[in-house]
Protein backbone atom coordinates (compact mmCIF):
# COMPACT_ATOMS: atom_id res chain seq x y z
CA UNK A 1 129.59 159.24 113.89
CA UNK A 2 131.48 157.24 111.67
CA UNK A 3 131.08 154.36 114.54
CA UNK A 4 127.60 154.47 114.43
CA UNK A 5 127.34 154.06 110.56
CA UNK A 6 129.57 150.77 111.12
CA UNK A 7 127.34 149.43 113.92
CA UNK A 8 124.20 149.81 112.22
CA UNK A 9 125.92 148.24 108.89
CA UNK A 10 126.93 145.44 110.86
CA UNK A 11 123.79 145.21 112.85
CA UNK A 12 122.15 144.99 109.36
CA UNK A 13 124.18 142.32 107.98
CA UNK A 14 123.83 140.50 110.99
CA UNK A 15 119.95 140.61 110.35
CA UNK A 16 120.24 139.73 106.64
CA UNK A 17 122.68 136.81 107.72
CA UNK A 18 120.60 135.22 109.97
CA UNK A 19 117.41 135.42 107.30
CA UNK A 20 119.27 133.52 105.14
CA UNK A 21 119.79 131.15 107.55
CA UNK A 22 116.52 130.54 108.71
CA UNK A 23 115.30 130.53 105.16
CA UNK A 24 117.62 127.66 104.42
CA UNK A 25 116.98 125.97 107.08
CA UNK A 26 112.98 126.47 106.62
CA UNK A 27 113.28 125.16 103.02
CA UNK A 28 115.24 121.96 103.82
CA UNK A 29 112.97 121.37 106.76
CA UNK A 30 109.39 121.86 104.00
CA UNK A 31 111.21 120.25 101.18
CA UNK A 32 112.28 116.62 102.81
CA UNK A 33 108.88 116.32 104.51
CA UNK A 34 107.25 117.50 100.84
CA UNK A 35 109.14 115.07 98.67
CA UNK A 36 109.12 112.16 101.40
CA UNK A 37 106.63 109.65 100.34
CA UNK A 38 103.91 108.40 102.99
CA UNK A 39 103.82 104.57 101.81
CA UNK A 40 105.80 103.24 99.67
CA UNK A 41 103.17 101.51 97.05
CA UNK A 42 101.99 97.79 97.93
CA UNK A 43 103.63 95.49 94.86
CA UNK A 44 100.72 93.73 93.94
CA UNK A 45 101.50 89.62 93.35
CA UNK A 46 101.41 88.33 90.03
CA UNK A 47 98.50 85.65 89.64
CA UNK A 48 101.14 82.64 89.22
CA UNK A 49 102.42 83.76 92.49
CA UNK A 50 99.01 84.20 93.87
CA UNK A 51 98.11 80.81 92.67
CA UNK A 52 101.31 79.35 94.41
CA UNK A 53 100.35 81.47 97.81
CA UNK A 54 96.98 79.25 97.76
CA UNK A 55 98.26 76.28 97.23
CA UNK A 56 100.78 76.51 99.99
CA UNK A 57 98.33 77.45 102.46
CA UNK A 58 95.72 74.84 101.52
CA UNK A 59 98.74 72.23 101.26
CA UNK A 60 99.17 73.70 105.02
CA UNK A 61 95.99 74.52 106.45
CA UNK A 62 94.05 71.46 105.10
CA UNK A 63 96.76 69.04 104.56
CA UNK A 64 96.35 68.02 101.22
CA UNK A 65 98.54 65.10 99.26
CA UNK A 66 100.14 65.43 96.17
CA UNK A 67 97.55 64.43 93.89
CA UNK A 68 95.61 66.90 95.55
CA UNK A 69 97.87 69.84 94.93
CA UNK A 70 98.16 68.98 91.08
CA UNK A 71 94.38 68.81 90.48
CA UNK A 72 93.78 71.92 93.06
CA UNK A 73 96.45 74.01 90.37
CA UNK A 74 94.36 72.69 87.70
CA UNK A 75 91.50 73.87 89.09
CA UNK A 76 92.95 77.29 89.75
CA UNK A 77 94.30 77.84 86.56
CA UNK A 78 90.95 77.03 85.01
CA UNK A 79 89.34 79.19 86.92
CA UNK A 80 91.56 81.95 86.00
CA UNK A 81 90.82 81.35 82.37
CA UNK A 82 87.67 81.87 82.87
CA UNK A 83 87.43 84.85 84.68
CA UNK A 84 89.44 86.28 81.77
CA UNK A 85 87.84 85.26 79.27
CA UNK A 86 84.11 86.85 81.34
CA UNK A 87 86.67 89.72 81.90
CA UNK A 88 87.40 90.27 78.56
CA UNK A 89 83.55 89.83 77.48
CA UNK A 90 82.38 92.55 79.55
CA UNK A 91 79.19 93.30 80.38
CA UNK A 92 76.46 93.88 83.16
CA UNK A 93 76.63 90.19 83.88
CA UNK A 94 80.44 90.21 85.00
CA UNK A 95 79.83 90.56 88.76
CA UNK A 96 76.79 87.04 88.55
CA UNK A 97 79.33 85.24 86.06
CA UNK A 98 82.33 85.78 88.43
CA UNK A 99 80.42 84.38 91.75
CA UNK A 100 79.13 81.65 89.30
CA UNK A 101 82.55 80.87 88.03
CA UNK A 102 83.77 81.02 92.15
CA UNK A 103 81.29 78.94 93.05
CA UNK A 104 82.28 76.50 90.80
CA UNK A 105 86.04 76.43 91.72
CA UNK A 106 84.76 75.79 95.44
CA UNK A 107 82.79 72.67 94.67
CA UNK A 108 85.28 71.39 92.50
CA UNK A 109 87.84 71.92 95.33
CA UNK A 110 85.21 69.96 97.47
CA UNK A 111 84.94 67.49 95.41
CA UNK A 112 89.34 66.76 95.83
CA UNK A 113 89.29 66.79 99.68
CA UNK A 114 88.50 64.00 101.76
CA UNK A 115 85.67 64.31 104.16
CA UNK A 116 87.68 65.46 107.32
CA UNK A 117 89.81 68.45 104.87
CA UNK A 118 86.27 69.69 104.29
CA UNK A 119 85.74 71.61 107.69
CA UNK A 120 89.35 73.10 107.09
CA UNK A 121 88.88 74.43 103.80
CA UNK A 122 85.41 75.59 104.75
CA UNK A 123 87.18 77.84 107.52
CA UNK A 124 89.89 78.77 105.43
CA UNK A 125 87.74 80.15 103.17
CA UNK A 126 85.07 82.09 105.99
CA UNK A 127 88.87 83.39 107.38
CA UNK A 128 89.62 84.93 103.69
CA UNK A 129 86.26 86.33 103.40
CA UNK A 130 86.62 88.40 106.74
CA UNK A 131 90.28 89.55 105.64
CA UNK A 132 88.40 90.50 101.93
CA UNK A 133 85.79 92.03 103.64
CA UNK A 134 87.49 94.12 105.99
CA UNK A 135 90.05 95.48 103.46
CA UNK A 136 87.26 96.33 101.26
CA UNK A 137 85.58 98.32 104.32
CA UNK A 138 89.27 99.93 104.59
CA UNK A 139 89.29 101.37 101.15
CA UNK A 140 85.84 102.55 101.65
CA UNK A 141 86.80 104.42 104.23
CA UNK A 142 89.82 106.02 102.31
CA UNK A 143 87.86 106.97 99.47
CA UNK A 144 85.11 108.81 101.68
């Protein structure tokens, strides 16, 4: 009798043991995949390194001189005066103003390059379009 009380104790503890265990084990499992983060977030460039990113990649991609590259940051600084200065005006006009203001900063840019930097800058520009484009598409699709 008294051996039958100590096997069913022990067959008890045996079963509370290993609940413990898997519980643990369970928990750890849940709580890394829980408190993992997917992605960590994108750091976003500040606009003086944004500006510099351009300018590199025109200097690059449509092989511009020196004098180029000073007057191109000029350009690109004035431009983003003035989008701050519509941004901090807003209104209903903000989205017209901006493509006005962009439209602007591409002839000016026109007006820098010589006639054969032209075609360059022209695809440059259709090649950051399709990249806009298609990340904007991306975030629609995220949001939906």
């Amino acid at each position: 009798m008294a051996n039958n009380k100590l096997s069913a104790f022990l067959s008890l503890l045996l079963v509370f043991c290993s609940g413990i265990v898997v519980g643990g084990v369970g928990y750890r499992v849940y709580a890394a995949k829980a408190s993992a983060p997917a992605k960590p977030p994108e750091k976003r460039p500040s606009p003086e390194e944004f500006k510099n990113h351009l300018i590199e990649e025109m200097r690059r991609e449509v092989h511009l001189d020196n004098r180029q590259i000073v007057e191109l940051g000029q350009i690109y600084d004035d431009t983003r005066a003035r989008f701050d200065e519509a941004r901090a005006g807003f209104n209903s006009k903000l989205h017209t103003e901006g493509q006005a203001i962009h439209d602007q900063q591409v002839d000016k840019i026109k007006k820098i390059l010589r006639p054969e930097q032209i075609p360059l800058y022209d695809s440059l520009r259709a090649r950051h379009e399709a990249e806009r484009a298609a990340r904007h598409k991306g975030d629609i699709k995220k949001d939906q």
